[in-house]
Each structure stands twice: as C-alpha cells, then as structure tokens.
Protein backbone atom coordinates (compact mmCIF):
# COMPACT_ATOMS: atom_id res chain seq x y z
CA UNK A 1 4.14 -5.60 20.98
CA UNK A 2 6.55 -2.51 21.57
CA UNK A 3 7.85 -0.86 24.46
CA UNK A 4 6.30 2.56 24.71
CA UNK A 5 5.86 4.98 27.87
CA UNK A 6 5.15 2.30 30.06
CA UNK A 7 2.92 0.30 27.74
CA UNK A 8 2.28 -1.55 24.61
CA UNK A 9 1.35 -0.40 21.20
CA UNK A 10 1.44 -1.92 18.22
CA UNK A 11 3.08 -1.84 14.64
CA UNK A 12 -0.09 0.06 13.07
CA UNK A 13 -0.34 2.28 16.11
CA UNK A 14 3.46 3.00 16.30
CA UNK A 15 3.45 4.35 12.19
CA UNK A 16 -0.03 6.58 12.72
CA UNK A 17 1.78 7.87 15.93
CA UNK A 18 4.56 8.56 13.40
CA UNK A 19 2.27 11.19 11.53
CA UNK A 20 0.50 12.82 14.67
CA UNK A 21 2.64 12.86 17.58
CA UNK A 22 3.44 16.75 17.26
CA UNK A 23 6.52 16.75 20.48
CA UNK A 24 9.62 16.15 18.42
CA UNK A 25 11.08 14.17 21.63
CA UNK A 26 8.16 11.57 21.83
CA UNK A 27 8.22 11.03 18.41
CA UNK A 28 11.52 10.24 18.16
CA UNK A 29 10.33 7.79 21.09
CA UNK A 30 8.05 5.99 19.28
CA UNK A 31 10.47 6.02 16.18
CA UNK A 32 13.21 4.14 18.47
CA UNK A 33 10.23 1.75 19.62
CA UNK A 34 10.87 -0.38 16.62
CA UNK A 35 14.08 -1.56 17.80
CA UNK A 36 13.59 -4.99 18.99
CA UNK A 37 11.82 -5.23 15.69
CA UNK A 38 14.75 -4.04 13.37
CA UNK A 39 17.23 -6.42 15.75
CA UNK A 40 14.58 -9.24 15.51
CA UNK A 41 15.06 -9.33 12.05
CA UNK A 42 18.34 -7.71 11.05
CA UNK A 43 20.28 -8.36 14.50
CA UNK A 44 22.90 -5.65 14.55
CA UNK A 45 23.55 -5.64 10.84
CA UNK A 46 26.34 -8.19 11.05
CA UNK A 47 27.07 -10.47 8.10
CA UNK A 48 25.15 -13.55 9.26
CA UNK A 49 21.97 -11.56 10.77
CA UNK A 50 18.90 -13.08 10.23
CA UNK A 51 17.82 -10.93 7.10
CA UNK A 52 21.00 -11.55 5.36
CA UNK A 53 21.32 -14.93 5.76
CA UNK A 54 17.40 -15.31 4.16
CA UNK A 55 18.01 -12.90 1.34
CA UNK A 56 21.06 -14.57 0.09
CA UNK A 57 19.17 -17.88 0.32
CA UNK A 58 16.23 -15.91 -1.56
CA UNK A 59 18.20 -14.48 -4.10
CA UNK A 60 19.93 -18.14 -4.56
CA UNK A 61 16.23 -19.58 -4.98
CA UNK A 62 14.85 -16.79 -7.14
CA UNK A 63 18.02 -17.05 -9.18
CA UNK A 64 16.60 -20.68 -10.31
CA UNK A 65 12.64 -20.57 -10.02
CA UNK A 66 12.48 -16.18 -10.09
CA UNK A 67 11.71 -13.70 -7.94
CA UNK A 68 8.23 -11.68 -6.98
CA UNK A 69 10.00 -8.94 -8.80
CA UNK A 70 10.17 -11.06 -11.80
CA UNK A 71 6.28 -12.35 -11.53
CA UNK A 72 5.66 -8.35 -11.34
CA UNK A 73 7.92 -7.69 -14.32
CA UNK A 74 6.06 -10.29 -16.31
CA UNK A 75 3.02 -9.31 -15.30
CA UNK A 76 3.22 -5.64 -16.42
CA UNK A 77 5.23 -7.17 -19.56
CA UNK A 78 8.40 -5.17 -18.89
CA UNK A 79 12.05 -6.85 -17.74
CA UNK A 80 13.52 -6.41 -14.35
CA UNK A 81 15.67 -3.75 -15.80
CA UNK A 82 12.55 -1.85 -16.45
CA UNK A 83 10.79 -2.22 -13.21
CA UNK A 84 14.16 -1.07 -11.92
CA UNK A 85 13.95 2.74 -14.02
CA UNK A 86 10.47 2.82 -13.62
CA UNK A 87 11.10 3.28 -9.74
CA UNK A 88 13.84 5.31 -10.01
CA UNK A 89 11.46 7.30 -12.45
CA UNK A 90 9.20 7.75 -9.32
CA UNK A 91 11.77 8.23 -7.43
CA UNK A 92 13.19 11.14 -8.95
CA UNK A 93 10.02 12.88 -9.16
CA UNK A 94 9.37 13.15 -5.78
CA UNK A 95 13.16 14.22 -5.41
CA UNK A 96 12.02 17.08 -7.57
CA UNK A 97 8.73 17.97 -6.28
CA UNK A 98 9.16 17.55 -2.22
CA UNK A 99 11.94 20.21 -1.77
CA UNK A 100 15.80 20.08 -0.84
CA UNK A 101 15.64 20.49 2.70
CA UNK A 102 17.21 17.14 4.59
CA UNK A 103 14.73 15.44 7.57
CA UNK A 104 15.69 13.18 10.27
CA UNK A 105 13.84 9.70 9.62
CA UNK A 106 11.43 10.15 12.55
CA UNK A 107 10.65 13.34 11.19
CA UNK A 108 9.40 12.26 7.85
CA UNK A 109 6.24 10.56 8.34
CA UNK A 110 5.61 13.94 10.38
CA UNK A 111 6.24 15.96 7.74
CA UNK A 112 4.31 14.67 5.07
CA UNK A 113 0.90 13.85 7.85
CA UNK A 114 -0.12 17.30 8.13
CA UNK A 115 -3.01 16.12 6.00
CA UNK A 116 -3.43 13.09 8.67
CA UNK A 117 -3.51 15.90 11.84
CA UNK A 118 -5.73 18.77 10.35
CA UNK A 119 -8.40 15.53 10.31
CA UNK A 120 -7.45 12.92 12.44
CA UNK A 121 -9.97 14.70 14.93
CA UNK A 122 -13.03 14.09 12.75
CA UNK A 123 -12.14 10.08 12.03
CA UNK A 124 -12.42 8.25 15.80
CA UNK A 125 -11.87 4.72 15.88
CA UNK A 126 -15.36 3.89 16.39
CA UNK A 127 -16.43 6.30 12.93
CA UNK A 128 -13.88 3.74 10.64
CA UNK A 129 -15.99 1.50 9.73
CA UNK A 130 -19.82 3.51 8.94
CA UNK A 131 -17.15 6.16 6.55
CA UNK A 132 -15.76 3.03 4.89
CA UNK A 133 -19.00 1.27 3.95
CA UNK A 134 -20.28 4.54 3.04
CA UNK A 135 -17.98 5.55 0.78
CA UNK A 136 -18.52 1.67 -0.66
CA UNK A 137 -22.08 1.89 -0.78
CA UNK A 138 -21.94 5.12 -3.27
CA UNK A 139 -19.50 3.06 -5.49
CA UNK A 140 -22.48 0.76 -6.13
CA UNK A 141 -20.88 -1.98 -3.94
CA UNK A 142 -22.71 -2.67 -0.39
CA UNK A 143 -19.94 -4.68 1.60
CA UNK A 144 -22.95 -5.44 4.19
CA UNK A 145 -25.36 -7.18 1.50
CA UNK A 146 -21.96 -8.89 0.17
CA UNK A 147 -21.83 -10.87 3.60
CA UNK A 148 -18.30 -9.31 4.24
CA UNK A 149 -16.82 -10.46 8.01
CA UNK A 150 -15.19 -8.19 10.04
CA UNK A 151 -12.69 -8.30 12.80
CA UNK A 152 -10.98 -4.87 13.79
CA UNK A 153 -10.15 -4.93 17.26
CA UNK A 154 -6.24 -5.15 18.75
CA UNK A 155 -6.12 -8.09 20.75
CA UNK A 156 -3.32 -10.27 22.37
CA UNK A 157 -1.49 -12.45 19.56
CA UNK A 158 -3.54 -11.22 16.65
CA UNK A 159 -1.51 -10.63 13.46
CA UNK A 160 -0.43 -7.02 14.00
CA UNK A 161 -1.29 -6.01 10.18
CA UNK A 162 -4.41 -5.60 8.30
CA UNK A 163 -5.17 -8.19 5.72
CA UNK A 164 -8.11 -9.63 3.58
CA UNK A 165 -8.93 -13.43 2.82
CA UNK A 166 -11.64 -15.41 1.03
CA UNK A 167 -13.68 -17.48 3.46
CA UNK A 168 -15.74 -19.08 0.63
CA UNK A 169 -15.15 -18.77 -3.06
CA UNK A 170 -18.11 -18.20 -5.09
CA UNK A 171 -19.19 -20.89 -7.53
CA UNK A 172 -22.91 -21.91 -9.07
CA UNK A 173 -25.03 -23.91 -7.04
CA UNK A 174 -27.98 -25.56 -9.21
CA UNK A 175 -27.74 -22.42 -11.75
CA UNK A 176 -27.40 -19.88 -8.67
CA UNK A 177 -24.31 -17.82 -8.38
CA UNK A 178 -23.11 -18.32 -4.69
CA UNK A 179 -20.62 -15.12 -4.19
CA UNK A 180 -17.81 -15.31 -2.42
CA UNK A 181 -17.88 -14.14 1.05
CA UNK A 182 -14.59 -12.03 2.36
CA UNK A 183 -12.80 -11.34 5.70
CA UNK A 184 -11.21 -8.14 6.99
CA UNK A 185 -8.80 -8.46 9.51
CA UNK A 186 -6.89 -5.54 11.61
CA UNK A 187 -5.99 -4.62 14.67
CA UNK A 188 -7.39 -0.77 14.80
CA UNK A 189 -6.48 0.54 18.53
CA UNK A 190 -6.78 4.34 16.80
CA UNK A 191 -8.64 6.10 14.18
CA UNK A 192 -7.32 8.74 11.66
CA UNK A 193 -7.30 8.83 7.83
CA UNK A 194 -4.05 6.96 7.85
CA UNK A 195 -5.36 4.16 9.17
CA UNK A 196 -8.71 4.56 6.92
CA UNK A 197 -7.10 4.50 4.29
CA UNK A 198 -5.68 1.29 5.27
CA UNK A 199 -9.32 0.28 5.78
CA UNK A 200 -10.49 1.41 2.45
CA UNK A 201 -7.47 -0.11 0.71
CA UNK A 202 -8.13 -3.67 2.54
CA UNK A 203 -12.05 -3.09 0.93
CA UNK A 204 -11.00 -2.79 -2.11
CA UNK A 205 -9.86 -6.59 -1.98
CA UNK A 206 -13.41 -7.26 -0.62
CA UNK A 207 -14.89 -5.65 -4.07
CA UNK A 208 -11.60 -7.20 -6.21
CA UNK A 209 -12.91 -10.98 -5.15
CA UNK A 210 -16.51 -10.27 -4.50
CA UNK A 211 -17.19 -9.56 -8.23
CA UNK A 212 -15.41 -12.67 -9.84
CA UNK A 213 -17.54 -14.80 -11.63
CA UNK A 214 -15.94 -17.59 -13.05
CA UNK A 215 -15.56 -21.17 -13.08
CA UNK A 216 -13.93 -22.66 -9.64
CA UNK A 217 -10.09 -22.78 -11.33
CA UNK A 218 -10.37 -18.60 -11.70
CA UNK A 219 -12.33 -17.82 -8.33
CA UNK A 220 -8.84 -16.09 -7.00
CA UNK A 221 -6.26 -12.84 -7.43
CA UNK A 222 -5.16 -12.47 -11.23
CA UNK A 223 -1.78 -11.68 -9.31
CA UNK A 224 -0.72 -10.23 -6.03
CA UNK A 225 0.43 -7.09 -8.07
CA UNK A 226 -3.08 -6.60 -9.10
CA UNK A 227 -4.40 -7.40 -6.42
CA UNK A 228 -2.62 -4.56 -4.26
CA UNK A 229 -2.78 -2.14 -6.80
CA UNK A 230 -6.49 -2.43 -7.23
CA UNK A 231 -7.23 -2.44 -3.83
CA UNK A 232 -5.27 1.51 -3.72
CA UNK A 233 -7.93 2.34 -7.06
CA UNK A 234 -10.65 3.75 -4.35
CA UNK A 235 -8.53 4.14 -1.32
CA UNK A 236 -6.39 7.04 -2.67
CA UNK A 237 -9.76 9.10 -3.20
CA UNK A 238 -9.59 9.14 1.06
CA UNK A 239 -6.84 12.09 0.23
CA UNK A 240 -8.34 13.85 -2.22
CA UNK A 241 -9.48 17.19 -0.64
CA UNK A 242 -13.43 16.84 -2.28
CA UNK A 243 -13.82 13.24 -0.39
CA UNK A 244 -12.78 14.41 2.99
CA UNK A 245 -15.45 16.86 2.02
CA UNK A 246 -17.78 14.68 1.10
CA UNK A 247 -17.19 12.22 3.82
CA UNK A 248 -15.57 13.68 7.32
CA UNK A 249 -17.70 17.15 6.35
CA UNK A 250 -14.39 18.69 6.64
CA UNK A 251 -10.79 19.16 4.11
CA UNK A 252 -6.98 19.72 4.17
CA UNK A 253 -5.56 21.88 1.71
CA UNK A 254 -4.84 19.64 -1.69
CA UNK A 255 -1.13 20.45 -1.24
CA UNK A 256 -0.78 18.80 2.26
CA UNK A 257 -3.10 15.58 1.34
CA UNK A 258 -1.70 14.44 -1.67
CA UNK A 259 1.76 14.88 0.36
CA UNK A 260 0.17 12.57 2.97
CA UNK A 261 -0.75 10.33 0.35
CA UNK A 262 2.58 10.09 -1.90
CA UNK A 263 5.19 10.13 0.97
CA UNK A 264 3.22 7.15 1.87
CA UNK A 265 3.83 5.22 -1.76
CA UNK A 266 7.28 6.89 -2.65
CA UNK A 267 8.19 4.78 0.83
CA UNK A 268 6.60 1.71 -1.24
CA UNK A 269 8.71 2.35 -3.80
CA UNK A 270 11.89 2.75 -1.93
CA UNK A 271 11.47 -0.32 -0.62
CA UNK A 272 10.55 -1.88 -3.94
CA UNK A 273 14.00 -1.18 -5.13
CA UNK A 274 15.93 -1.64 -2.07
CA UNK A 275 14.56 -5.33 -2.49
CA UNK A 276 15.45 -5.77 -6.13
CA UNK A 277 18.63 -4.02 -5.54
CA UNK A 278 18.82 -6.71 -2.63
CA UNK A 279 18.35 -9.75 -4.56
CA UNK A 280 20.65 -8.71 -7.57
CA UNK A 281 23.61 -8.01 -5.31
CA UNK A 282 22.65 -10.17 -1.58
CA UNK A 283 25.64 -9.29 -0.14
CA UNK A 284 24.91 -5.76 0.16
CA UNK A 285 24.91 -4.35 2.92
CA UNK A 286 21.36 -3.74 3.67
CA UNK A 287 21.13 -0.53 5.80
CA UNK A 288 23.78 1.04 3.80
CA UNK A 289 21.45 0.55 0.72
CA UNK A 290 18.35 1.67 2.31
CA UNK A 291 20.53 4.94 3.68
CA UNK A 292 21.99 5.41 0.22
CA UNK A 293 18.13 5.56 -1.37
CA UNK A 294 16.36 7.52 1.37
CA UNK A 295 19.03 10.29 1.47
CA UNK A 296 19.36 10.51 -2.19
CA UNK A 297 15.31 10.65 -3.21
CA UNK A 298 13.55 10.98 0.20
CA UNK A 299 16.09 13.84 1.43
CA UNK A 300 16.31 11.79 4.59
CA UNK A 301 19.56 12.19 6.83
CA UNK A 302 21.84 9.35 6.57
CA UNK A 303 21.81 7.01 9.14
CA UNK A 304 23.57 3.81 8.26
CA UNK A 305 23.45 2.63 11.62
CA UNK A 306 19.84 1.72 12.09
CA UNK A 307 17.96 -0.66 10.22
CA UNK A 308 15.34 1.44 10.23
CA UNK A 309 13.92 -0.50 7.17
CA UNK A 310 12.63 -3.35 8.99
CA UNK A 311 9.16 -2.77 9.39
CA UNK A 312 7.16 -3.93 6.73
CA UNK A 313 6.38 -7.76 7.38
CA UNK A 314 6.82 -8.61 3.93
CA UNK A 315 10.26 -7.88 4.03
CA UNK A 316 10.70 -10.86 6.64
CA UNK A 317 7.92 -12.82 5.21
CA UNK A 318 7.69 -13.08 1.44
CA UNK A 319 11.09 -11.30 0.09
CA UNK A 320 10.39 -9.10 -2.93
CA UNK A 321 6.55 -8.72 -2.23
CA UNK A 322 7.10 -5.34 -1.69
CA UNK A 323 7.41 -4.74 -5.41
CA UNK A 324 3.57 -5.43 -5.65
CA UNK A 325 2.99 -1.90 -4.07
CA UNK A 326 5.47 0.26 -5.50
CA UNK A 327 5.11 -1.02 -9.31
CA UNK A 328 1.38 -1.54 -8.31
CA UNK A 329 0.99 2.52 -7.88
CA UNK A 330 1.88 2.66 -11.08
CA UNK A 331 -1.25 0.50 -12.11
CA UNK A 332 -3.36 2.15 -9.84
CA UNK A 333 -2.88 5.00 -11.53
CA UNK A 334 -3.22 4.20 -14.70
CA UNK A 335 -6.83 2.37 -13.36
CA UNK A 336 -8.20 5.72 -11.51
CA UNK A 337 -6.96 7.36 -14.80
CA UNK A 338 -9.23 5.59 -17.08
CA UNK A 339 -11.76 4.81 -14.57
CA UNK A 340 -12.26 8.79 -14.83
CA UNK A 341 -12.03 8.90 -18.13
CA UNK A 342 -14.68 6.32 -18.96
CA UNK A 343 -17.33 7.72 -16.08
CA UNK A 344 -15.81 11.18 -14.33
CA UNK A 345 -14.30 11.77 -11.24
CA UNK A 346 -15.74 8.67 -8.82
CA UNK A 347 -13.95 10.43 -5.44
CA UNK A 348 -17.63 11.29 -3.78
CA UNK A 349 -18.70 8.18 -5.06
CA UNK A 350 -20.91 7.00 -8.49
CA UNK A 351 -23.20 3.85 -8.52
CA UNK A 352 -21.48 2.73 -12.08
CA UNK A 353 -18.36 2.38 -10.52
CA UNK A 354 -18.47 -1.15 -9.25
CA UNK A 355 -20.59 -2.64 -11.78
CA UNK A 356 -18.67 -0.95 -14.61
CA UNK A 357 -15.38 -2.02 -13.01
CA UNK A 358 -16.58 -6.00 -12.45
CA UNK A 359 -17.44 -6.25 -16.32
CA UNK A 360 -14.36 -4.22 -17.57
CA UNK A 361 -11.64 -5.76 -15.02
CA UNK A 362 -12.35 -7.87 -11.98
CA UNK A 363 -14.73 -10.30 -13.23
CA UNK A 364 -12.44 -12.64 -14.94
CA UNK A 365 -10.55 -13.70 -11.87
CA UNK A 366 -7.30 -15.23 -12.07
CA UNK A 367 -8.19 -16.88 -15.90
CA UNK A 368 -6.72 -13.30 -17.51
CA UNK A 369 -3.12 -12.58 -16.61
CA UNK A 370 -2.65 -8.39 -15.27
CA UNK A 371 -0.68 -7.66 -18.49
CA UNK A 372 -3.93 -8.83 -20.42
CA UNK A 373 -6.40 -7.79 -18.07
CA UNK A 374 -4.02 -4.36 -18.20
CA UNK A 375 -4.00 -4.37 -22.43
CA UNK A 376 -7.55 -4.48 -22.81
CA UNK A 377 -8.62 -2.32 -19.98
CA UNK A 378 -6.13 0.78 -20.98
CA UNK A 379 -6.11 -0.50 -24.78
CA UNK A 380 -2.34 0.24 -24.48
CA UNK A 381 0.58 -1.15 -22.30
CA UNK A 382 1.02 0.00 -18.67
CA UNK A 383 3.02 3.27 -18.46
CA UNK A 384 4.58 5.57 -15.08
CA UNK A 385 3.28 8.87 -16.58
CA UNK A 386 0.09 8.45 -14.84
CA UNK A 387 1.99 8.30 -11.57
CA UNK A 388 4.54 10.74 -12.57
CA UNK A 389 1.76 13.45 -13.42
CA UNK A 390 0.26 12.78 -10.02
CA UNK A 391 3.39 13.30 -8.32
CA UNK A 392 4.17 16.45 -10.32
CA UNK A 393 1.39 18.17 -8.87
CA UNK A 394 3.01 18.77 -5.80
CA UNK A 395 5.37 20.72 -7.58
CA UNK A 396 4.91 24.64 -6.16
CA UNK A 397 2.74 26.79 -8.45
C-alpha cells in the first residue's frame, strides 16, 4: 500500500519498478515511495524506534536460546565467525567484479536490470504462470498433476509477498502414498523476469515438499536455509542467457543477466551480515551499518539518513532470517554445481532432474539435518567457491 502518482502499488511492484522505470526522476519516485515503510518500522532512526527496540530484545533472546544465524551456522557446520567471512567473501567479489564507479541507491536496482528491460516485454503478467509450469514440466516435475493451488492476483489486504505453504502433508493411506498438496501465494500486479523468477523460486518449494516421502514426523523443511536455497537451484536458470532462449524465444547478453541475477543475491547477502552484525553489537546504529556495507561492497553512495534497508519483511518479522538467503546462495550453488555435474546443464530443462534430485536430496524431509543432507549429496563439506566462481564471471574479459 504505497503512495505513488496518484495511486497504489505495492511492495513487489515498487522493487520491479526499481529495475524498469528508465526516467531517473520517477524512479527516484518510486524509490522514496517506501518511506512510510522504512518510518513504520525504523521511525526516524532514533534510539527507541521500533526496529531497535526489537533487535536488542532479539539479540537478548538469541543470546540465551540462539539466533537464525546460529541454526544456519549449524546447519552448514561452520561457526558464526565463519558465516560472517564467508559473506564478506561474497562480498568482496562482487566489489571486484562490478566496477568502481559509485551509484545513488535508487539507481542500483536500475543498473544491474538491464537484463530485466531487454525482456520484460516478452514476460506479461498473464504469460507467468504457462513459462513457469513449463519450465517445471521439462524438469520431470508437473506442478498441475501434483495438485499445486494457486493464488496470484493483488488484492486488498493480501500479504504483499510471495510465499509457499503445505495445505496437506503427504502420508500413506492403506499402503497408498497420499502427496502433499502445496499453495502459491503472490500478489503479481506486473510481469517481467524479476518477478518470474520470484515465481520459479516460490516452485521450487512446491517440488522441495512435493517429493518427501517419509513417515508423518519428517513430512516438512530439513531447515529454512535449505529450504530457500533449494528453491533458487532452478530459479537462477531464468537468467541464464540459453533459458530465456529456450523459454521467452528471446536473450540478454550473459554479461547483463547474470548482473541482474547477482546484484539481486549480493543484496541478500548484505543484508545477511547487516543482521548478524546487528545482533552481535544491537546498539548499532542501524542505517549507519547498512550505509557503511553498501558503500564499501555495493559502491552505493552513502546515505546514512534513510533507512533505506527496511524492506524485506523478514527483517521486521523473523530477525536474522535473512541469513537463509545469503548463506543459502552459497548452497545453491554448490547444488546447481553438482546437479550439472551428475546429469549436464538442466537450464532448458531434463526429465532426470526431479526424480534424480527427490532420491539424492529432497526425499528425506526434515529426518536428515542440511549439513548431512549437504555431506552426502556433495561428498564433501559446503564451500563459497562455487558462488565465488559464479560471481567472478562477471569479471571483464
């Protein structure tokens, strides 16, 4: 529900608008739309705002029962310290490979979508959802036989993010394997390969729970790390250059999509460890930290006055969740990786995939931990080098 020109968009809306709008002035608009948002949650910075009052009381809970950061930690089987260099690992990288020159934070969504505008054109709202199942259907997993539910339309009050849920868990019925049926919820007012991305991504859950088959106890998510960074396994194919061929019959230079994609997680991971850096030292203040890691690795102008930060939901919602996406890319990774190495490239699609990836990973459910599940799938611990070398190929030359 922000102010725009008149009108309403929403959160969703507001970032894709981020990546298209082409007149510096209206993007800036739409940029200063999240306002209400960033005083909703952070008030005007002051000591007592809303966010810092709940991250000191986080950080005072997590101090006694942990943190999301440390299930992630534990779940890789690295400390906190770790998860801490591994992001700064990532961070660095893109430092090196993304160029010197400094962009105003309205600008850098912009910068790194030309990917998003050379195709946006060829992906209408109303061509989201036939691209999606397609793409799922040459994986080897039909979302449409799998009973998945759908609901994609914006409408007053709806949650104003896109999400996935179980609405039944699978179980055996008289020696019958029920499956479990999933639900996709979003509120899609625009097409564009940002947002199907998104779509894809929130798919990926559907095939993540879909393909358990276990006993009642471990019909759920091994963890929410895994969870997110599986769910990213087929989504990132949507910017590789022979996918967009494949499956919007046209392509943008390799260069400009895997900018699109990375600027995207390199945010994920900046806000990874602005949260951890949050919960070790709660008094902080929080925009100073977030200008202190954008400017440094993002080569985004310093603003310390905005909290331009605020608008994730799981900042406000579930403190340190965040973590689940940027250490996840590092799993995800690591999965397409070996995924490739075990069948070829599955970016156009390959019927194995699903059925080789239910018996190898996402069959066990929540009864193998990720750092198990992890172990045996890579038959080594979890490392950044697959991320790094991904990252390193937007290096010029």
């Amino acid at each position: 529900s922000l102010s725009f020109e008149d009108g309403k968009i929403n959160r969703v809306s507001a970032l894709d608008m981020l990546h298209e709008t082409s007149d510096a002035a209206r993007r800036k608009a739409v940029f200063f739309a999240f306002v209400p948002l960033w005083q909703a949650i952070n008030g005007n910075n002051e000591p007592d705002s809303p966010y810092r009052r709940m991250i000191a009381g986080s950080a005072a809970e997590a101090a006694k029962n942990g943190s999301e950061i440390d299930n992630a930690a534990r779940d890789v089987g690295i400390d906190p310290a770790e998860v801490e260099r591994w992001l700064v690992q990532i961070l660095d990288a893109w430092r090196e490979s993304s160029g010197d020159a400094m962009i105003e934070p309205w600008d850098f969504r912009f910068q790194a979508g030309e990917a998003d505008r050379m195709l946006g054109t060829y992906i209408p709202r109303e061509s989201l959802q036939p691209i999606n199942q397609r793409y799922y259907r040459d994986l080897g997993a039909d979302l449409e036989q799998m009973g998945t539910l759908y609901d994609l339309s914006p409408r007053p009050e709806k949650a104003a993010l896109a999400y996935t849920e179980f609405v039944t868990h699978g179980r055996m019925v008289n020696g019958i394997w029920r499956p479990t049926v999933a639900r996709v919820s979003a509120p899609y007012e625009r097409g564009g390969l940002f947002v199907l991305n998104e779509l894809v991504h929130e798919n990926g859950h559907v095939v993540n729970i879909t393909a358990i088959r276990n006993r009642p106890a471990f019909v759920d998510w091994p963890s929410d790390l895994f969870a997110e960074a599986f769910a990213d396994v087929p989504s990132w194919s949507t910017y590789e250059p022979v996918w967009q061929r494949r499956y919007l019959g046209h392509e943008a230079p390799e260069q400009l999509s895997l900018r699109a994609l990375y600027s995207v997680v390199v945010l994920d991971v900046a806000w990874s460890l602005f949260e951890l850096r949050m919960f070790r030292a709660p008094l902080t203040d929080p925009n100073a930290l977030w200008t202190e890691i954008t400017s440094r690795y993002l080569h985004i102008v310093p603003h310390p006055e905005l909290s331009w930060w605020a608008v994730r939901v799981q900042l406000a919602d579930l403190p340190g969740y965040m973590v689940n996406y940027g250490l996840g890319a590092i799993l995800t990774a690591e999965m397409r990786q070996h995924t490739s190495e075990a069948l070829g490239a599955f970016d156009t699609g390959d019927s194995r995939w699903y059925g080789w990836l239910s018996e190898q990973l996402l069959r066990y459910g929540s009864e193998r931990d990720t750092r198990t599940l992890m172990q045996n799938f890579l038959g080594r611990p979890a490392s950044p080098q697959a991320l790094l070398e991904q990252i390193h190929r937007l290096k010029p030359g």
